[in-house]
Protein backbone atom coordinates (compact mmCIF):
# COMPACT_ATOMS: atom_id res chain seq x y z
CA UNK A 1 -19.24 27.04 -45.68
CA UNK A 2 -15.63 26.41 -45.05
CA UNK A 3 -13.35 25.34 -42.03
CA UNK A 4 -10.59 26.80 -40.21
CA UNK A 5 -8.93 27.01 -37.46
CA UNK A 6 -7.75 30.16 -35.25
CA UNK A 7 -5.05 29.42 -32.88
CA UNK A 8 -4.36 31.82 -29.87
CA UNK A 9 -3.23 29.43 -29.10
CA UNK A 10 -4.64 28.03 -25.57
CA UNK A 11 -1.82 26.19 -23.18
CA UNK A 12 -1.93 25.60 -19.66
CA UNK A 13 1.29 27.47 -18.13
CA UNK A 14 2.84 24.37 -16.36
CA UNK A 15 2.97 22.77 -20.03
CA UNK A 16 6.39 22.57 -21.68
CA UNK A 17 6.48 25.27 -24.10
CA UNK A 18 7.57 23.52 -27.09
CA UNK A 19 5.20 20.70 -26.83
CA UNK A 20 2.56 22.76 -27.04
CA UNK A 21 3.89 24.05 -30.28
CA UNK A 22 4.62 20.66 -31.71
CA UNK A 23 0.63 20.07 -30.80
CA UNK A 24 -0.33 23.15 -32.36
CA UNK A 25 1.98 22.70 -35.58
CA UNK A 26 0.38 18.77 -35.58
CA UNK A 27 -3.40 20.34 -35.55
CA UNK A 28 -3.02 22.29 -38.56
CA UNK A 29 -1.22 19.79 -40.56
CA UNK A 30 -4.08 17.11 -39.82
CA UNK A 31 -6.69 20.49 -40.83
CA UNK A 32 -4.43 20.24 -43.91
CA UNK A 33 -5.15 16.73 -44.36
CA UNK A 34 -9.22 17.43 -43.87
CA UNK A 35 -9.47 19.88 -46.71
CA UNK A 36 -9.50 22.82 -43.64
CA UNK A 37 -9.74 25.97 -45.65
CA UNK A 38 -7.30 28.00 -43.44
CA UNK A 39 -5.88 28.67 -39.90
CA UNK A 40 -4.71 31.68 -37.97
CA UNK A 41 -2.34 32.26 -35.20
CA UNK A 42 -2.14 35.04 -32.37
CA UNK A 43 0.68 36.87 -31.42
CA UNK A 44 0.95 37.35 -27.72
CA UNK A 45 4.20 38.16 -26.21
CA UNK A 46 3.88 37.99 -22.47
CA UNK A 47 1.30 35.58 -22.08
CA UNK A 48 2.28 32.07 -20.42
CA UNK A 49 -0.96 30.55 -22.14
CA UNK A 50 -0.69 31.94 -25.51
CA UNK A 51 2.43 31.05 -25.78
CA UNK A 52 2.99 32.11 -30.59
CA UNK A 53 5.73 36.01 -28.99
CA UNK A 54 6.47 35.38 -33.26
CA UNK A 55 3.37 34.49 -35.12
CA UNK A 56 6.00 34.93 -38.64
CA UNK A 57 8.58 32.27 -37.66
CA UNK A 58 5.56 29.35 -36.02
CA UNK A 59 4.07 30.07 -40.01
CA UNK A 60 7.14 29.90 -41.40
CA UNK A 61 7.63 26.02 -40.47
CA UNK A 62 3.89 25.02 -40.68
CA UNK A 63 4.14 26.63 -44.16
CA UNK A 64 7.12 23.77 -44.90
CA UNK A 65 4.88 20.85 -43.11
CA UNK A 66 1.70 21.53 -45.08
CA UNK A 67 0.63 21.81 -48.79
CA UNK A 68 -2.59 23.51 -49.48
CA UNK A 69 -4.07 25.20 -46.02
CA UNK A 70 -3.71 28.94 -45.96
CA UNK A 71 -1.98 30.55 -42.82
CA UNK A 72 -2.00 33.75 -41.34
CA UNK A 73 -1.70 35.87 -38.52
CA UNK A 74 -4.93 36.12 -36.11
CA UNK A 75 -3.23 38.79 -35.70
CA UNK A 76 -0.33 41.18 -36.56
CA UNK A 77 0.11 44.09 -33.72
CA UNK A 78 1.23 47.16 -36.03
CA UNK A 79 0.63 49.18 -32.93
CA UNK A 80 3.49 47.55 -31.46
CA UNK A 81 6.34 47.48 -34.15
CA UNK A 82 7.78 49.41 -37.04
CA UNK A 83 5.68 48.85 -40.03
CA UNK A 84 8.80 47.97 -42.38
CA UNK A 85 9.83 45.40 -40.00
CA UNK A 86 5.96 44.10 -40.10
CA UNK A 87 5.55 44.79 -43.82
CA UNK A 88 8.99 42.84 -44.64
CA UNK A 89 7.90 39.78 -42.84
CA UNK A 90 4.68 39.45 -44.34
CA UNK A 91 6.18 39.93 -47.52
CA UNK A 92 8.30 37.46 -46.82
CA UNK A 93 6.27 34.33 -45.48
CA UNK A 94 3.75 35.42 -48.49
CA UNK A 95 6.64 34.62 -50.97
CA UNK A 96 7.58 31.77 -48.74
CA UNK A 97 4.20 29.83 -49.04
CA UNK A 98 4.22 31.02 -52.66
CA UNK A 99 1.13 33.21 -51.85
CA UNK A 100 -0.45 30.99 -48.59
CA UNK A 101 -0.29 33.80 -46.44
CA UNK A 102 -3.41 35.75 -44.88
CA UNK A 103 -2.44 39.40 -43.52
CA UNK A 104 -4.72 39.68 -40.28
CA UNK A 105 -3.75 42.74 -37.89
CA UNK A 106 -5.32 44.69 -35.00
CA UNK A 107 -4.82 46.23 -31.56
CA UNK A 108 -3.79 43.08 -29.73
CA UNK A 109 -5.35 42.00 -26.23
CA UNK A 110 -2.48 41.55 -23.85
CA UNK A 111 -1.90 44.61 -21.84
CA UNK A 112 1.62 43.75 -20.59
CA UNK A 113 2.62 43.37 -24.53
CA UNK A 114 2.58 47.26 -24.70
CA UNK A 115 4.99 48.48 -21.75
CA UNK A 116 6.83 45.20 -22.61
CA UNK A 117 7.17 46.95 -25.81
CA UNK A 118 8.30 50.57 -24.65
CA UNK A 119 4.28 51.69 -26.08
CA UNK A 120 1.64 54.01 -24.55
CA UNK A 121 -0.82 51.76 -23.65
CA UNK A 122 -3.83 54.14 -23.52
CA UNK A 123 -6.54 53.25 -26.14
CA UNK A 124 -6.47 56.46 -27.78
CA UNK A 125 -2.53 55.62 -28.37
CA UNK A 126 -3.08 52.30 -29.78
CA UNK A 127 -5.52 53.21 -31.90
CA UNK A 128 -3.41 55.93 -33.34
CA UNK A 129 -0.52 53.72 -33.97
CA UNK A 130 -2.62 51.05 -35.43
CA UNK A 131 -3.88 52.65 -38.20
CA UNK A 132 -0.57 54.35 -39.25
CA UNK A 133 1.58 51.31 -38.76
CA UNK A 134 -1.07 49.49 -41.04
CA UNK A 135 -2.01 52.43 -43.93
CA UNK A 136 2.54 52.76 -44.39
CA UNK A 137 2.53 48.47 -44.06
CA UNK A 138 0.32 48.70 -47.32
CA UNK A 139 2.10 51.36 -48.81
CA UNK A 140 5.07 49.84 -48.12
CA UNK A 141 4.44 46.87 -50.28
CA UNK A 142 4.37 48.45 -53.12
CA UNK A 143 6.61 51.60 -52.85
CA UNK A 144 9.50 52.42 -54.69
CA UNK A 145 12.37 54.91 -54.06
CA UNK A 146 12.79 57.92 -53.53
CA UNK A 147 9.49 57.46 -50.72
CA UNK A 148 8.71 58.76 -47.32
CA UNK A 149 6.26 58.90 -45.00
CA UNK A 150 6.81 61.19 -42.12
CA UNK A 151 3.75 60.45 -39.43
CA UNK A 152 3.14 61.33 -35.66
CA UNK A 153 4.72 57.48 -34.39
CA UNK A 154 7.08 56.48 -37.04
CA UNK A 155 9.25 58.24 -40.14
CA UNK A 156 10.04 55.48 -42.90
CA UNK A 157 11.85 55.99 -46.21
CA UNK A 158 13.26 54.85 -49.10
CA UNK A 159 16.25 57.40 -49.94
CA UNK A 160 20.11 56.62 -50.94
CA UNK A 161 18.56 54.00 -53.09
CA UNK A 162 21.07 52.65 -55.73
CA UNK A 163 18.81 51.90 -58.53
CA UNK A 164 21.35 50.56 -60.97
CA UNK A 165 22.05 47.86 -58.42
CA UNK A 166 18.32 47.46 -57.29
CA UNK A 167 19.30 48.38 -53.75
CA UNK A 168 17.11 50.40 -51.49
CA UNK A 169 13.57 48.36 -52.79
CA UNK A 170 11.79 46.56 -50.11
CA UNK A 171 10.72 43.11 -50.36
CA UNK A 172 7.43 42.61 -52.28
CA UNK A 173 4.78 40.53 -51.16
CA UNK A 174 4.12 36.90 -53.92
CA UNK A 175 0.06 38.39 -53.71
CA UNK A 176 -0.53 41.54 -55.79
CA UNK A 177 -1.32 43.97 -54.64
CA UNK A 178 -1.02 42.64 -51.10
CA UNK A 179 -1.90 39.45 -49.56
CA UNK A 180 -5.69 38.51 -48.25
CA UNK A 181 -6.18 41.27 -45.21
CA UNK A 182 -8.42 40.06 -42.45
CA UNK A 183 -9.56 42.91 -39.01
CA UNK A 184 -11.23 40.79 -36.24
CA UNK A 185 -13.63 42.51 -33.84
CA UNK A 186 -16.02 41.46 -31.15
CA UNK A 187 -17.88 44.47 -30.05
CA UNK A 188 -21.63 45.11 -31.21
CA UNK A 189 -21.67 47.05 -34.48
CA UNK A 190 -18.02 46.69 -34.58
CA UNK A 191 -16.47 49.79 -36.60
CA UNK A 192 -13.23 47.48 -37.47
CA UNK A 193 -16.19 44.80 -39.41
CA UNK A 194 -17.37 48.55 -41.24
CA UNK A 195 -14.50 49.30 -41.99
CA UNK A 196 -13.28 45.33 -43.07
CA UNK A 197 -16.08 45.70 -45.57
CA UNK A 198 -15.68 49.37 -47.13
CA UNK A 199 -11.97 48.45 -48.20
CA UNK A 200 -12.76 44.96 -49.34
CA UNK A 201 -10.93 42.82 -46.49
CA UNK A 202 -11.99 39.90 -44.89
CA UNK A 203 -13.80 40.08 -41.59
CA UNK A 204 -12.86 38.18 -38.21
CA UNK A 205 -15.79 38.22 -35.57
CA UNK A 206 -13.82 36.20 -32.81
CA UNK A 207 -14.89 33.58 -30.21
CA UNK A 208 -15.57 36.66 -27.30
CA UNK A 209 -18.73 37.86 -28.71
CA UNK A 210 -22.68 36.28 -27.82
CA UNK A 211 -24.46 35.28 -30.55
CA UNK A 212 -26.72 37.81 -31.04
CA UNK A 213 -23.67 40.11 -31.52
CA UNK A 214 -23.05 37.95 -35.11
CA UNK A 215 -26.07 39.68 -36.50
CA UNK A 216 -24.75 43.52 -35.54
CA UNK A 217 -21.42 42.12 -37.12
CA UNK A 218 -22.49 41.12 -40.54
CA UNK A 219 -24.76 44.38 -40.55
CA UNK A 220 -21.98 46.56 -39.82
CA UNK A 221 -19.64 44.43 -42.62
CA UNK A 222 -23.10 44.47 -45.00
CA UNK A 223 -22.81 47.91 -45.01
CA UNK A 224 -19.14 48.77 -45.35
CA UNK A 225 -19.34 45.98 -48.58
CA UNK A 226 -21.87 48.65 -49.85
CA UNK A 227 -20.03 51.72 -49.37
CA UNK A 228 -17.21 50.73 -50.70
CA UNK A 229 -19.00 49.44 -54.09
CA UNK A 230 -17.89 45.89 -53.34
CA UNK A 231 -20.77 42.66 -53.71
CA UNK A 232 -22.38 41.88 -50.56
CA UNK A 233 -20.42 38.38 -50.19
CA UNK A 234 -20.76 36.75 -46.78
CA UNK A 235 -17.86 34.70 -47.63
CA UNK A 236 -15.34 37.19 -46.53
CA UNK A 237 -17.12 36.85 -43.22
CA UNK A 238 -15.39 34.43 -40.53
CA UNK A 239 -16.66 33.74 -37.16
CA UNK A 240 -14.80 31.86 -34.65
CA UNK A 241 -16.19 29.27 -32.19
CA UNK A 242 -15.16 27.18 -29.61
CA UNK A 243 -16.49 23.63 -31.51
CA UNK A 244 -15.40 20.08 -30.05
CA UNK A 245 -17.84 17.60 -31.36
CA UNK A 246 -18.21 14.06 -29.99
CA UNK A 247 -19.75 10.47 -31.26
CA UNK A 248 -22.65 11.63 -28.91
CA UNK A 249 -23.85 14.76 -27.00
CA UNK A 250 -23.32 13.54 -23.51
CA UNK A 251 -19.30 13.10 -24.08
CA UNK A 252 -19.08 15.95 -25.98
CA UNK A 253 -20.90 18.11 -23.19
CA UNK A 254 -18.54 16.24 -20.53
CA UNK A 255 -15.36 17.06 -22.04
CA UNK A 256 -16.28 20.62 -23.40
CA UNK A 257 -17.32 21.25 -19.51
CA UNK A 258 -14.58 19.49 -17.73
CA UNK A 259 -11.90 19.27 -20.52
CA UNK A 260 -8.99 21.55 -21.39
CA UNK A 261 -11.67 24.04 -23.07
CA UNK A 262 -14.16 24.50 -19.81
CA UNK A 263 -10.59 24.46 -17.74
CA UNK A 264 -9.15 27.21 -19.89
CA UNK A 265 -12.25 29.26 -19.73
CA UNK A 266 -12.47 28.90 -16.06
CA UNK A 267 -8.46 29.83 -15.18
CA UNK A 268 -8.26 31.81 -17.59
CA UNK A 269 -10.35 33.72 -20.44
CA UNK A 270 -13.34 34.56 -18.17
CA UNK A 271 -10.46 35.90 -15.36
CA UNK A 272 -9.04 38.30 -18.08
CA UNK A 273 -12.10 39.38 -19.60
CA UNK A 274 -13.53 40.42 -15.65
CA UNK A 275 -10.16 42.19 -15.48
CA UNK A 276 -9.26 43.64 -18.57
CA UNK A 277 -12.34 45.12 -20.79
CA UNK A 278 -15.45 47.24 -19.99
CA UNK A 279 -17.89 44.98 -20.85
CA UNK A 280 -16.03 41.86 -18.56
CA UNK A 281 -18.31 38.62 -18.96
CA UNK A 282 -21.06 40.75 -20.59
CA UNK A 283 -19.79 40.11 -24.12
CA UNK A 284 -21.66 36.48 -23.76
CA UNK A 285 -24.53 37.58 -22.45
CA UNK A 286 -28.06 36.99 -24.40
CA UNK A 287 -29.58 39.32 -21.76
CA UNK A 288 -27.48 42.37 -20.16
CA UNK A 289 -30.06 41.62 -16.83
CA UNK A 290 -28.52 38.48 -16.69
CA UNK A 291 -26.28 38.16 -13.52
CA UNK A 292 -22.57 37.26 -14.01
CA UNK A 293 -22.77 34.37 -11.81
CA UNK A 294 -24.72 32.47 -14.46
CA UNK A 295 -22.44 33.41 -16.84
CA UNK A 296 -20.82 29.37 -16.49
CA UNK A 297 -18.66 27.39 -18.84
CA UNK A 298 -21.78 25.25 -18.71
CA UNK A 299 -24.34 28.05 -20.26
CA UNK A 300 -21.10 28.66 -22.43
CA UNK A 301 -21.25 25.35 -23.85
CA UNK A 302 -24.60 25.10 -24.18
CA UNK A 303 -25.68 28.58 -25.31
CA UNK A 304 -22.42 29.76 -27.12
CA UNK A 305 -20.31 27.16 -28.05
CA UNK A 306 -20.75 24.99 -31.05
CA UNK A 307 -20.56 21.53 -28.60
CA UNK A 308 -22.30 17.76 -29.33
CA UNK A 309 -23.00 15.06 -31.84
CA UNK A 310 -22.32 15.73 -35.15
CA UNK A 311 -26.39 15.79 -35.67
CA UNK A 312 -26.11 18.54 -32.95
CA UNK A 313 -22.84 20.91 -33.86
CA UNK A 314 -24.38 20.71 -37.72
CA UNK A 315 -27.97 22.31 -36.23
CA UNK A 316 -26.10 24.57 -33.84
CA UNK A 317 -24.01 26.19 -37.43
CA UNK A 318 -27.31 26.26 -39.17
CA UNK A 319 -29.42 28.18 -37.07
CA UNK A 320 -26.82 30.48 -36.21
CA UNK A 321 -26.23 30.70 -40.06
CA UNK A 322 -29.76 31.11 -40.79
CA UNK A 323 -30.68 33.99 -37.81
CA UNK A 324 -27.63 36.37 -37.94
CA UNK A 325 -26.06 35.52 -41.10
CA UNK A 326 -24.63 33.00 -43.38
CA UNK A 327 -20.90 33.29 -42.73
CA UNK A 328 -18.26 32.36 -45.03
CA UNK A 329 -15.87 30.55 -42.58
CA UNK A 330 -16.29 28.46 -39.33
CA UNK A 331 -13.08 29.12 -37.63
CA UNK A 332 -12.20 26.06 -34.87
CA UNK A 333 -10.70 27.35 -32.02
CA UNK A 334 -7.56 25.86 -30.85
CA UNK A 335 -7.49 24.40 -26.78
CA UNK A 336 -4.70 22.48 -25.54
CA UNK A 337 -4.41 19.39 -25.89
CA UNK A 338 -4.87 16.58 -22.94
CA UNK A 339 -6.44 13.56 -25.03
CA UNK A 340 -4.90 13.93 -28.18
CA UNK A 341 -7.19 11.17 -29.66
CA UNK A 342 -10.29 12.91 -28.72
CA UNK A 343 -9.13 16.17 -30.20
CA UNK A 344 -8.38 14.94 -33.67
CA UNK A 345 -12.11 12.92 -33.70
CA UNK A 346 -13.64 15.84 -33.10
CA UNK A 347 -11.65 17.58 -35.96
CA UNK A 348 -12.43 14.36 -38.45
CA UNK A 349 -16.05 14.43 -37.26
CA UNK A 350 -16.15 18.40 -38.12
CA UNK A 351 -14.91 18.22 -41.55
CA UNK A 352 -16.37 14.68 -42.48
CA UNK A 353 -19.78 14.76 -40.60
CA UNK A 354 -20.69 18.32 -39.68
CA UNK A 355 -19.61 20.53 -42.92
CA UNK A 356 -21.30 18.36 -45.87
CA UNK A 357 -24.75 18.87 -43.99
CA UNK A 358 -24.45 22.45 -43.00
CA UNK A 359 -26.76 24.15 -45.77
C-alpha cells in the first residue's frame, strides 16, 4: 500500500489565507520527503475553509518545490468551465511536472460555486455538463484541426488553423494519451467507481463515506475493471481517511477529538453535510437506526477515522484492508494546522511506522 495525501484543504476562516497555503504547500513537500506516493487538491471557489478557487496555479508551485510526489486535482469541476480552458491547463501543469500530474474531476460539492459561476445548479444540469465538459477535455488532448464538437452546453473547435505555421493545435498533455484520470465518489455502489473501472481510471472513495460503504465501492470498481476487459487491480483504488497518529493512543484520541480535525468536523463538515445532501450525517453511519445525535466526532474517531498509536492506525488499515478490500492508496487527509510539530510526527510516524507493517 501507498501514501498520499488529499487536500481540500481544511482552514479555519479567521486564518490568514496565505498561511494556510504556505502550510499546505509545506505538508506536501515534507510527504515528498517521506516517499508519499501522491497528493491531491480541491477546488472550491466560495468556500472560506477550503480556501485552493485555482487548484492549477497552488500545483503549479508545489510542482517547483518538490521532486518526485505526484500532484493532482482532487478535483477538476468540468461542470463549471469550458473544457478547452480545463483541458489546456492540465495539459499544461502535466508538461510542467514533466508528466507529475494526476487528472481527477467531478461534480464539485460547494453549492454557491455554481450561481457564482453563472451554472444551473440542479443535479440533472450538473450531471449533464460534467460528462460533456470531460468526454471534449479528452478529446481535446489529442485533436487536431479542422475539429468540432457542437454539444447541448458548449461548441469547441479547431477551424482557421494555419498548419504551415502550426497555429490553431492545442497544447498536448507530457502523458500519452492523457495523464492518470482519477473520479471520486462516496455514495454506496457508487456509479462514478463503475464507471472509474470500465474505462481504466483510477478510483477516489473520499473521507464522507462509513466503512462498510468501502466494500460496495470496490464491488462497483471490481466490476467496471471487468467490463471493460481491464485486470482486477486494487491499486487503482484510493480511499481517503482522516489519519493523525500519535506516540500513544490516548494523545492521539485527545487531539483527533479536540484538535483542528474534531473542530473542523464540528463547525463545519458535519454542518454542511446536515444541510447540503440527502443522506446528511447518514453517510457515517454503520447502522441507518442509529440516531444522528450519536453521530459524534468521538464515534468518528473511533469508528471511522484511522486515529492512535502507530500499533493502532497500522491494525485499523489492515482490517479495513482485509474486510472491504485491499486498496491501492491510503490518502491522508489534510486539517489545518495549530501544532505544526504534532502534525508532521504524525506524518513521519505514518510513513516510517504504520506503512512497512500494513500487510
Amino acid at each position: 500500500m501507498d501514501l498520499g495525501l488529499f487536500l481540500m484543504p481544511l482552514h479555519p476562516p479567521e486564518k490568514p489565507t496565505a498561511q494556510g497555503f504556505d502550510e499546505d504547500l509545506e505538508l506536501i513537500c515534507r510527504a515528498d520527503e517521506l516517499g508519499f506516493r501522491e497528493a491531491w487538491v480541491g477546488e472550491h471557489m466560495t468556500s472560506r475553509w477550503e480556501t485552493i478557487a485555482a487548484p492549477d496555479l497552488f500545483l503549479a508551485k508545489a510542482f517547483a518545490l518538490t521532486r518526485n510526489i505526484r500532484l493532482g486535482t482532487g478535483v477538476y469541476l468540468p461542470a463549471l468551465h469550458h473544457p478547452a480552458e480545463l483541458a489546456t491547463r492540465a495539459a499544461m501543469l502535466d508538461q510542467l511536472s514533466r508528466g507529475r500530474f494526476n487528472l481527477g474531476m467531478g461534480t464539485g460539492s460547494i453549492p454557491a460555486d455554481r450561481p457564482f459561476m453563472g451554472v444551473d445548479g440542479s443535479p440533472d444540469s450538473m450531471q449533464e455538463r460534467f460528462v460533456e465538459g470531460f468526454e471534449v477535455i479528452l478529446e481535446l488532448f489529442s485533436a487536431n484541426p479542422p475539429w468540432r464538437h457542437e454539444g447541448k452546453h458548449w461548441t469547441v473547435e479547431l477551424t482557421g488553423a494555419q498548419v504551415d505555421l502550426d497555429m490553431g493545435f492545442p497544447i498536448r498533455p507530457y502523458t500519452r494519451p492523457h495523464p492518470p484520470i482519477g473520479i471520486p465518489g462516496y455514495s454506496p455502489n457508487s456509479g462514478s467507481m463503475r464507471m472509474a473501472g470500465r474505462r481504466g481510471y483510477w478510483a477516489l472513495s473520499t473521507n464522507l463515506a462509513a466503512n462498510w460503504i468501502l466494500g460496495t465501492h470496490w464491488d462497483a470498481y471490481r466490476a467496471g475493471l471487468a467490463e471493460g476487459g481491464h485486470p482486477i487491480d486494487p491499486g487503482g483504488w484510493r480511499v481517503a481517511r482522516e489519519v493523525y497518529v500519535a506516540d500513544t493512543d490516548e494523545e492521539a484520541f485527545a487531539y483527533a477529538i479536540d484538535g483542528p480535525m474534531g473542530k473542523n468536523f464540528r463547525r463545519f463538515m458535519m454542518p454542511l453535510l446536515v444541510r447540503n445532501t440527502p443522506d446528511g450525517l447518514g453517510t457515517f453511519k454503520d447502522d441507518p437506526d442509529m440516531p444522528d445525535s450519536a453521530v459524534t466526532v468521538e464515534f468518528l474517531a473511533r469508528n471511522v477515522w484511522l486515529v492512535g498509536s502507530p500499533e493502532t492506525v497500522t491494525a485499523k488499515i489492515n482490517r479495513l484492508r482485509d474486510t472491504y478490500g485491499r486498496f491501492g492508496v491510503l490518502l491522508a487527509m489534510g486539517h489545518d494546522w495549530e501544532d505544526p510539530d504534532r502534525a508532521i510526527h504524525s506524518l513521519e510516524l505514518l510513513a516510517n511506522e504504520v506503512r512497512p507493517n500494513v500487510g
